[in-house]
PDB file of N, CA and C in Angstrom:
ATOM      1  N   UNK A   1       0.844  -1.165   0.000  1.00  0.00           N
ATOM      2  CA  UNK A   1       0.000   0.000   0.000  1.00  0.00           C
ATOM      3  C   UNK A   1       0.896   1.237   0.000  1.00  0.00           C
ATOM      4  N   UNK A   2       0.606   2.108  -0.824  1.00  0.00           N
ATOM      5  CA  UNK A   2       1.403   3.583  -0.954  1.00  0.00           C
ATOM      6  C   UNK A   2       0.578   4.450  -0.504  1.00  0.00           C
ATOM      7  N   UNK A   3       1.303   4.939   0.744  1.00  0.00           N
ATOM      8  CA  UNK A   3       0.845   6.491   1.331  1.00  0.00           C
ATOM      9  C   UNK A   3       1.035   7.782   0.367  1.00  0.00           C
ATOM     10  N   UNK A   4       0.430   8.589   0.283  1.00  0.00           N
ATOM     11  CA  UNK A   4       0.132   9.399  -0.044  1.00  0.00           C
ATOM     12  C   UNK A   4       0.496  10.864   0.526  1.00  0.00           C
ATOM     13  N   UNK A   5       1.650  11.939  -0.123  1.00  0.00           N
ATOM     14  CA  UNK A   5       1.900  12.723   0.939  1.00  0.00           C
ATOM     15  C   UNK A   5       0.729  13.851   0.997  1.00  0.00           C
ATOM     16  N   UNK A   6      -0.015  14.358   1.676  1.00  0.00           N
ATOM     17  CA  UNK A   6      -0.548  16.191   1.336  1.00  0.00           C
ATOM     18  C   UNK A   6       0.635  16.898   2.056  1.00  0.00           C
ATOM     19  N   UNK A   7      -0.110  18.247   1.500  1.00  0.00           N
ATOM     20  CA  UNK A   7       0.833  19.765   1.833  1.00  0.00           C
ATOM     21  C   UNK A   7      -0.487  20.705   2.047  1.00  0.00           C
ATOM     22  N   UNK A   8       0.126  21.421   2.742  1.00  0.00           N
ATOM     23  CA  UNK A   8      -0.276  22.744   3.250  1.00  0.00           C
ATOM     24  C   UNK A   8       0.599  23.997   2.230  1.00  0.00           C
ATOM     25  N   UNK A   9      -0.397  24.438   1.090  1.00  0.00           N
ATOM     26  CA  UNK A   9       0.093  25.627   0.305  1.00  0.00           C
ATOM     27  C   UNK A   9       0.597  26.605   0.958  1.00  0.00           C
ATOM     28  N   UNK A  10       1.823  27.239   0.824  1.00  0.00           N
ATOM     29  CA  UNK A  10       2.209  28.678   1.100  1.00  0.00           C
ATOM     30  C   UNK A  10       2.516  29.678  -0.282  1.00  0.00           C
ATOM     31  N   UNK A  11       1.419  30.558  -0.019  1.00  0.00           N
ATOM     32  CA  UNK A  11       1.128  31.638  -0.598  1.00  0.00           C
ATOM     33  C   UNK A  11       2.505  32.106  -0.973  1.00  0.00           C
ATOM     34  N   UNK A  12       3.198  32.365  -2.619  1.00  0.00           N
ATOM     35  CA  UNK A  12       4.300  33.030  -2.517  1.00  0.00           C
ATOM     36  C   UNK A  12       4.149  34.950  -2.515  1.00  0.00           C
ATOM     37  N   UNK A  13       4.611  35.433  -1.160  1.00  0.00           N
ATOM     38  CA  UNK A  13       4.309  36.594  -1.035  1.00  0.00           C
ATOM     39  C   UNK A  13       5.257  37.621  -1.896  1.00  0.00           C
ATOM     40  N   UNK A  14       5.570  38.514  -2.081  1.00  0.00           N
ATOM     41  CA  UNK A  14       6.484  39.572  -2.603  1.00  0.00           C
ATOM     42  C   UNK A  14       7.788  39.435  -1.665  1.00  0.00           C
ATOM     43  N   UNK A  15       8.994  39.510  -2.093  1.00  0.00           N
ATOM     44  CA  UNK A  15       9.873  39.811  -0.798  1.00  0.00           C
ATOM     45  C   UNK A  15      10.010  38.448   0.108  1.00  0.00           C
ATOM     46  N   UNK A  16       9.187  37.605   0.122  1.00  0.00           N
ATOM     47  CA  UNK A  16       9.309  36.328   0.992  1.00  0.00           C
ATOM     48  C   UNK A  16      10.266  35.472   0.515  1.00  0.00           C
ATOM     49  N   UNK A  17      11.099  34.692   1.227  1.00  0.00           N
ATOM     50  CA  UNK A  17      11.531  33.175   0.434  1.00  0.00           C
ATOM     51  C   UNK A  17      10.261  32.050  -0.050  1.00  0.00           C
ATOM     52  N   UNK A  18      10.890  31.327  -1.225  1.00  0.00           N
ATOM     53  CA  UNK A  18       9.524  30.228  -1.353  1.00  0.00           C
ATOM     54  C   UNK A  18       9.641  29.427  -1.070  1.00  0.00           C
ATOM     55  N   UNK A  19      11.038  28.850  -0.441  1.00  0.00           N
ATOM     56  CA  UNK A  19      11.464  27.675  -0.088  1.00  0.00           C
ATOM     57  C   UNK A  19      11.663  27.454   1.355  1.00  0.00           C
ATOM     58  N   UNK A  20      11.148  26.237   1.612  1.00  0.00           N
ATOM     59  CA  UNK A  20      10.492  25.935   3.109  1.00  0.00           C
ATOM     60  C   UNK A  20      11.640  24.211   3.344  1.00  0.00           C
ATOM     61  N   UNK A  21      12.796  24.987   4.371  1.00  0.00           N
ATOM     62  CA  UNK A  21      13.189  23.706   4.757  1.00  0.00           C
ATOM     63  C   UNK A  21      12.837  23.363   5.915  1.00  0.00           C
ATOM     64  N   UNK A  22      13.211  22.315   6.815  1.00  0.00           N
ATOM     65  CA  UNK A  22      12.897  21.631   7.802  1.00  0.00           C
ATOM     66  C   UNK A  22      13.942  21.669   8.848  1.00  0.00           C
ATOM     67  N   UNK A  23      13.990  22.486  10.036  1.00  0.00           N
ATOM     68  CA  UNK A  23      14.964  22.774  10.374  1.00  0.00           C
ATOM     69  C   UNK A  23      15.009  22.314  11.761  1.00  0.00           C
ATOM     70  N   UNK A  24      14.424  20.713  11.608  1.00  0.00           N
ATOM     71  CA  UNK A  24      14.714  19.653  12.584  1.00  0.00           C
ATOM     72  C   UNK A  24      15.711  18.675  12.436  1.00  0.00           C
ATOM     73  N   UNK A  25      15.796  18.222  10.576  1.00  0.00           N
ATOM     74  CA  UNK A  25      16.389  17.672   9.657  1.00  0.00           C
ATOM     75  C   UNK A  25      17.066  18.068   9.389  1.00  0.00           C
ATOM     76  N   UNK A  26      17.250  18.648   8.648  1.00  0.00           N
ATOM     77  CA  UNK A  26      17.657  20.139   7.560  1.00  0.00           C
ATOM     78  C   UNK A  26      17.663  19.191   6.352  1.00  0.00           C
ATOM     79  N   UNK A  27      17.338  18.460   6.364  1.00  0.00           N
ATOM     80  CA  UNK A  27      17.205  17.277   5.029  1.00  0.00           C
ATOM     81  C   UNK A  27      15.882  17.484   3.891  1.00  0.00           C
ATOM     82  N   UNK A  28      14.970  18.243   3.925  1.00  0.00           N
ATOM     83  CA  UNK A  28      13.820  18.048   3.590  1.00  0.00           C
ATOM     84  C   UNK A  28      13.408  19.686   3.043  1.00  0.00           C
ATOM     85  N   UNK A  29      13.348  20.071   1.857  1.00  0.00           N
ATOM     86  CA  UNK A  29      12.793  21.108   1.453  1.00  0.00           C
ATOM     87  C   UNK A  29      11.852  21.351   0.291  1.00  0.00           C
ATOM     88  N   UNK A  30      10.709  22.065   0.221  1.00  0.00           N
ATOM     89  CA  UNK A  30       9.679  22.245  -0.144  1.00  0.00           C
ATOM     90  C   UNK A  30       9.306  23.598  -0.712  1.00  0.00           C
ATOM     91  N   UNK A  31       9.026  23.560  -2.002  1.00  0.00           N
ATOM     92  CA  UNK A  31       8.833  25.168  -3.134  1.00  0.00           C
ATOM     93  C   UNK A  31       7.185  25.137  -2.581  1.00  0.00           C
ATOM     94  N   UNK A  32       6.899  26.632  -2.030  1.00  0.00           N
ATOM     95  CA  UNK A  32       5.633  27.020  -1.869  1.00  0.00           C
ATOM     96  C   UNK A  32       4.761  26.119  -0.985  1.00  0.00           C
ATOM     97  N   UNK A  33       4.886  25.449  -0.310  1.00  0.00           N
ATOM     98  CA  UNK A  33       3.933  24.360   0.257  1.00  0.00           C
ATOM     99  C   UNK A  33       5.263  23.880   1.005  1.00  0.00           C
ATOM    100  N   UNK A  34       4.314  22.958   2.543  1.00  0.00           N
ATOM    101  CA  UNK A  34       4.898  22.575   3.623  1.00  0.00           C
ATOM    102  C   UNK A  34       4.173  20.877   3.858  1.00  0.00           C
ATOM    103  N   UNK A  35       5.267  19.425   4.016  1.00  0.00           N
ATOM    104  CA  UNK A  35       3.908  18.160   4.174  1.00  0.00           C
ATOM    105  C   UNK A  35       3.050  18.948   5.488  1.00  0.00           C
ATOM    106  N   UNK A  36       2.019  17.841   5.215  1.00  0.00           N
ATOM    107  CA  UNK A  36       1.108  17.698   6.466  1.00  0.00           C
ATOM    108  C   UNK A  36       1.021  16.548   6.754  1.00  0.00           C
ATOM    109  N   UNK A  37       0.936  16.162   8.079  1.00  0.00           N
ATOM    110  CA  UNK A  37       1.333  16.602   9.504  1.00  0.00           C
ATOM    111  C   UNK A  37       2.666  16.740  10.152  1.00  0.00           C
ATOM    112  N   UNK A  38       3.346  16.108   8.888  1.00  0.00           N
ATOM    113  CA  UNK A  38       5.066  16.230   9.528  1.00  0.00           C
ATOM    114  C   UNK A  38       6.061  15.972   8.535  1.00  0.00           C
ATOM    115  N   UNK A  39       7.053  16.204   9.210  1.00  0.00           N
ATOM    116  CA  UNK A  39       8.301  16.144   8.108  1.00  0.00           C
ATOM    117  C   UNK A  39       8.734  14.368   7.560  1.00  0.00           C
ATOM    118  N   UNK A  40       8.528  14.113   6.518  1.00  0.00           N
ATOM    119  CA  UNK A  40       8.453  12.800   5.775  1.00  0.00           C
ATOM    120  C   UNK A  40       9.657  12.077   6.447  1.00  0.00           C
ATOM    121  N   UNK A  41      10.872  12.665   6.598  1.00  0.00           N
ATOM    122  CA  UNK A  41      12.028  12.244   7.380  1.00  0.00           C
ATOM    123  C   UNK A  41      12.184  12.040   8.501  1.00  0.00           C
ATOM    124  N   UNK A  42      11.937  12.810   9.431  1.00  0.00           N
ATOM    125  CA  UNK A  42      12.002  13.282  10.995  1.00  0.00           C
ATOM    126  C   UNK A  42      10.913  12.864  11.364  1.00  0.00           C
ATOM    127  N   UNK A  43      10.307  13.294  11.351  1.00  0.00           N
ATOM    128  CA  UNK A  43       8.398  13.327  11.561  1.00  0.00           C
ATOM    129  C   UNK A  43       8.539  14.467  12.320  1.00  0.00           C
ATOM    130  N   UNK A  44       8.992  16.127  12.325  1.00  0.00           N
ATOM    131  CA  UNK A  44       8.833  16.821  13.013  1.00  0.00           C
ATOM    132  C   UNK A  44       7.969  17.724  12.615  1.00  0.00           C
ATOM    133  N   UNK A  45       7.119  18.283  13.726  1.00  0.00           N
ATOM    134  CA  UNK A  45       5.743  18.937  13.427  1.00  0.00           C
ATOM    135  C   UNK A  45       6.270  20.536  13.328  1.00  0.00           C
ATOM    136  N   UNK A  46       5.780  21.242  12.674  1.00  0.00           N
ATOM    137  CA  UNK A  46       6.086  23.019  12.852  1.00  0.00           C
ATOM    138  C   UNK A  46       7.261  23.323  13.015  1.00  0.00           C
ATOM    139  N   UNK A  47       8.422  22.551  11.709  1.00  0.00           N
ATOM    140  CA  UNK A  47       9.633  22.850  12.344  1.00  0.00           C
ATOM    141  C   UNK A  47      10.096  23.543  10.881  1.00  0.00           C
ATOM    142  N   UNK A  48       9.492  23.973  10.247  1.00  0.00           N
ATOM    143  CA  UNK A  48      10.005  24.754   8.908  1.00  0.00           C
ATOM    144  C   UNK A  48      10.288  26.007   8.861  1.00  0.00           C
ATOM    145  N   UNK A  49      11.126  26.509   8.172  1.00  0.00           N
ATOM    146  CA  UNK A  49      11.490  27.717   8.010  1.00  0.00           C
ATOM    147  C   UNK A  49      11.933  28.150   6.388  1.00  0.00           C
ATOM    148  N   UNK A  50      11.590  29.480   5.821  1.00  0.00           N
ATOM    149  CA  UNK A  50      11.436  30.058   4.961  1.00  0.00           C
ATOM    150  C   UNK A  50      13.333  30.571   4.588  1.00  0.00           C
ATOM    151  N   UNK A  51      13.666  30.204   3.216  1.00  0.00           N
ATOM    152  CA  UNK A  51      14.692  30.446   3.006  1.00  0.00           C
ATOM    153  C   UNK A  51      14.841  31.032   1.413  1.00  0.00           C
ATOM    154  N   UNK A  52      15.793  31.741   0.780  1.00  0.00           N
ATOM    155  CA  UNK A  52      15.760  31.642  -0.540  1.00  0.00           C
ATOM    156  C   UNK A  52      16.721  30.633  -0.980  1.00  0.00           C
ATOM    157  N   UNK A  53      17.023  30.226  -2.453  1.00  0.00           N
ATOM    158  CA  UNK A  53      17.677  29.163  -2.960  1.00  0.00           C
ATOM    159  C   UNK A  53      18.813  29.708  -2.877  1.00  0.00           C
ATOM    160  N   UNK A  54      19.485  31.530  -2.681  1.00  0.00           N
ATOM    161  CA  UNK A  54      20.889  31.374  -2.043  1.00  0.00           C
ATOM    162  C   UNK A  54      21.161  31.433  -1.294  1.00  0.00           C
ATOM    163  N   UNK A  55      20.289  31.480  -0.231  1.00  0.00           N
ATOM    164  CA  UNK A  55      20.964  30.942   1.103  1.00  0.00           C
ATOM    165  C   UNK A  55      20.688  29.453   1.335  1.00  0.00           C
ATOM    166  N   UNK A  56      20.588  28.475   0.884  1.00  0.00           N
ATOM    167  CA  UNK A  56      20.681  26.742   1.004  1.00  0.00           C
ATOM    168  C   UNK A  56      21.663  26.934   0.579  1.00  0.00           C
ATOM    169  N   UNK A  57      21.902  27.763  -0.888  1.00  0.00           N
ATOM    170  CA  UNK A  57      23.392  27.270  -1.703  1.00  0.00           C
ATOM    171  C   UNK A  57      24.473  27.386  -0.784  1.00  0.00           C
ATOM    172  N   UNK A  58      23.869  28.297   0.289  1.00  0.00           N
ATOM    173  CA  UNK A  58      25.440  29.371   0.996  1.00  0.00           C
ATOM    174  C   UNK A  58      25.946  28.247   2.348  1.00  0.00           C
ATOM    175  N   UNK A  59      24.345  27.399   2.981  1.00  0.00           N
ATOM    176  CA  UNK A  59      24.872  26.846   4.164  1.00  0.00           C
ATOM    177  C   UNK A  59      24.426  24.971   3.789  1.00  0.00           C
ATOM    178  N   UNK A  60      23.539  24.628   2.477  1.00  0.00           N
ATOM    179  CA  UNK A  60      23.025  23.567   2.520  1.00  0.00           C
ATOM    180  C   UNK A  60      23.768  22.570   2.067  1.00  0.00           C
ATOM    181  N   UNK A  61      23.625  21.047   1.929  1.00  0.00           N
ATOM    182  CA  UNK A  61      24.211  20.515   1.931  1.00  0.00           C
ATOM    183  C   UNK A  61      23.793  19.861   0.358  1.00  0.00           C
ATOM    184  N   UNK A  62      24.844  19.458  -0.783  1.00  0.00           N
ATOM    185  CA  UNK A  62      24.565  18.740  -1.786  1.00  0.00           C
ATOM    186  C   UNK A  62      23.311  18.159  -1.967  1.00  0.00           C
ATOM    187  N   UNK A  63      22.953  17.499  -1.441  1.00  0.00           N
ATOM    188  CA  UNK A  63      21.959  16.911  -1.759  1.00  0.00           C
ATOM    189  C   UNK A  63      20.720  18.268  -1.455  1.00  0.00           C
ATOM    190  N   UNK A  64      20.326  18.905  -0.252  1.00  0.00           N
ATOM    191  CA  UNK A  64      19.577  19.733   0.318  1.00  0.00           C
ATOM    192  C   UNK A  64      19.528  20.386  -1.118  1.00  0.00           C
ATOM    193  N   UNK A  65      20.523  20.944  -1.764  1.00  0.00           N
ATOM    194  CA  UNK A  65      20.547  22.025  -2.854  1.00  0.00           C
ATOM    195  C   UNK A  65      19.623  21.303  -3.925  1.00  0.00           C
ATOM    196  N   UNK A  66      20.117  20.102  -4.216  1.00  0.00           N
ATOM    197  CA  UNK A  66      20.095  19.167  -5.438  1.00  0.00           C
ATOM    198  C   UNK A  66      18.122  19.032  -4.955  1.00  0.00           C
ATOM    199  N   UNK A  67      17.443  19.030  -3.808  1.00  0.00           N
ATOM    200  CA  UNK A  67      15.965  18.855  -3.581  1.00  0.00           C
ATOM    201  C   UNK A  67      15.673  19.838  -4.047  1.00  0.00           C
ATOM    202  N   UNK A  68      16.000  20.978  -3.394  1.00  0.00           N
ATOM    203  CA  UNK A  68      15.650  22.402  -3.840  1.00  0.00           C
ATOM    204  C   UNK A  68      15.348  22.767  -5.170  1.00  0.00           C
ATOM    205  N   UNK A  69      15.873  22.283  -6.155  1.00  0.00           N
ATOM    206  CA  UNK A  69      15.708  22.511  -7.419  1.00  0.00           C
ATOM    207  C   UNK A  69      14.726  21.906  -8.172  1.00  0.00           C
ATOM    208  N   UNK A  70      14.963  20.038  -7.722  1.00  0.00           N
ATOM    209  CA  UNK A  70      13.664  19.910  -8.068  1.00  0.00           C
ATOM    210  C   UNK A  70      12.378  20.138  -7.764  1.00  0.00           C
ATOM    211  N   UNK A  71      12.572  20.591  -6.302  1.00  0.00           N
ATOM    212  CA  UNK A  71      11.259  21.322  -5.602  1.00  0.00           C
ATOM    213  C   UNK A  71      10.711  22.284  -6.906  1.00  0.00           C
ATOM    214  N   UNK A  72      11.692  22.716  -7.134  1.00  0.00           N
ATOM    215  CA  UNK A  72      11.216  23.991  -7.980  1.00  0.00           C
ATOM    216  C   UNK A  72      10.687  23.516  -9.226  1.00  0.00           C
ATOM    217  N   UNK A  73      11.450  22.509  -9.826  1.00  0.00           N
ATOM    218  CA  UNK A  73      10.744  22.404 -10.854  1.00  0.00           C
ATOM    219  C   UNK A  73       9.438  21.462 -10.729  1.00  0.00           C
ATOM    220  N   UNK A  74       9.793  21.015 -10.035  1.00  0.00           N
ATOM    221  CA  UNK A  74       7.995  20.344  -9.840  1.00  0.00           C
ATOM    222  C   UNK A  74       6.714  20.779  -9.700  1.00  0.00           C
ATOM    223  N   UNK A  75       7.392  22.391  -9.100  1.00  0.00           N
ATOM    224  CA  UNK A  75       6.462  23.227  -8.376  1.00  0.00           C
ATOM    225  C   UNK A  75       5.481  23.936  -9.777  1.00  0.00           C
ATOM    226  N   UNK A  76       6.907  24.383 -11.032  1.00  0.00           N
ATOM    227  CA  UNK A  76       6.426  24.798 -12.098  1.00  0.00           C
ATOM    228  C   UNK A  76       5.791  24.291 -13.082  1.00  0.00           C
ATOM    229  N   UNK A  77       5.494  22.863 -12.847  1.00  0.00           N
ATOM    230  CA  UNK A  77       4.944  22.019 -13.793  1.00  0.00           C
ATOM    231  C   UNK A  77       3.766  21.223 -13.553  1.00  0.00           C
ATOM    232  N   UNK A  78       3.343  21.707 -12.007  1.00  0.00           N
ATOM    233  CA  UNK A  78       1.722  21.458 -11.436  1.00  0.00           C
ATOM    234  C   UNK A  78       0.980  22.536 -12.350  1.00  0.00           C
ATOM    235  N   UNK A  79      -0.418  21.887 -12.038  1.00  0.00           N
ATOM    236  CA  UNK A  79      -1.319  22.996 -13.112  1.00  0.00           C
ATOM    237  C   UNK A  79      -1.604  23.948 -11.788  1.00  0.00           C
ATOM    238  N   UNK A  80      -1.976  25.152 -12.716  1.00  0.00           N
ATOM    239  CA  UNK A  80      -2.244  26.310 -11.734  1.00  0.00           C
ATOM    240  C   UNK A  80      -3.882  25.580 -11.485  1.00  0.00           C
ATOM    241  N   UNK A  81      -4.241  26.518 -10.206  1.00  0.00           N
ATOM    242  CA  UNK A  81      -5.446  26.129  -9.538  1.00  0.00           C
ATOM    243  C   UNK A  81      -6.595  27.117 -10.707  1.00  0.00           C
ATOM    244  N   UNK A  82      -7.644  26.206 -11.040  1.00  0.00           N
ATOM    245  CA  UNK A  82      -8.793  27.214 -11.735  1.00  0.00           C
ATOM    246  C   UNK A  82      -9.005  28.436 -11.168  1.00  0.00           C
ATOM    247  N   UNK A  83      -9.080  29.995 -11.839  1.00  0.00           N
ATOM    248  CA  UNK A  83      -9.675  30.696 -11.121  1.00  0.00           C
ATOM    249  C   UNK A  83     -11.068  31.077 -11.591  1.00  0.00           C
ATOM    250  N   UNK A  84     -12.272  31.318 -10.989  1.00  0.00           N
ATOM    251  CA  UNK A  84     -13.905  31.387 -11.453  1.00  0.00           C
ATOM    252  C   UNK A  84     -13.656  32.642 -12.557  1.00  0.00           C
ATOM    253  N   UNK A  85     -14.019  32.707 -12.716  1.00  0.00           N
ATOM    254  CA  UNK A  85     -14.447  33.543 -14.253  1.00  0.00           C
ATOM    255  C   UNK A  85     -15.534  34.014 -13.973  1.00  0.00           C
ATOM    256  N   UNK A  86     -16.001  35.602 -13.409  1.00  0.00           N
ATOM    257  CA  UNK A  86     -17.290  35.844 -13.726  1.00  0.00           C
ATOM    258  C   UNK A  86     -17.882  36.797 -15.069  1.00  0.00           C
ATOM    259  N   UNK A  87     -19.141  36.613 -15.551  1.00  0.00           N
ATOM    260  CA  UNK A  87     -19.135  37.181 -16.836  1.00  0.00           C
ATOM    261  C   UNK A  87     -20.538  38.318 -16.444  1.00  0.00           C
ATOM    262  N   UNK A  88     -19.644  39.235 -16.969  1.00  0.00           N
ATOM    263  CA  UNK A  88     -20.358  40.932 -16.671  1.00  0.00           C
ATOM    264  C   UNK A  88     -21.718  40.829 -17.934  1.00  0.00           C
ATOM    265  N   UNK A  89     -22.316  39.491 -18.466  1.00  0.00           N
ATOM    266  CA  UNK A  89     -23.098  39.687 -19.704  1.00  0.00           C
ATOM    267  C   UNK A  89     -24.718  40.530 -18.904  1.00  0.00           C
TER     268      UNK A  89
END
């Protein structure tokens, strides 16, 4: 049987980092969105923190960097969420 991960979306704000590592682990990072209920590795609850991709480059570790990226590209190749359309007819 295969579990299934969810996430909790984070809004990318102006000025914010989008990248959410785990800074129980430091093994585990996530573009725009955080798992739910815990860190897939650790299992640690509310332990994330907001970074940009040069600061992982500056303190993270090979591999940490090497997630990061595909975080990203994975992130860019989900479909955007529908938005309603209302029509002024």
């Amino acid at each position: 049987m295969s579990a299934t991960q969810s996430f909790w979306s984070v809004p990318l704000r102006e000025g914010e980092p989008p990248y959410w590592v785990c800074m129980s682990c430091l093994s585990e990072v996530f573009y725009c969105k955080v798992p739910m209920p815990d860190c897939p590795t650790c299992q640690g609850v509310s332990t994330y923190e907001a970074f940009t991709l040069e600061a992982i480059h500056d303190w993270g570790t090979e591999d940490l960097i090497a997630k990061a990226a595909v975080a990203q590209q994975a992130a860019s190749h989900e479909p955007a969420p529908a938005a309603s359309v209302k029509s002024t007819d």
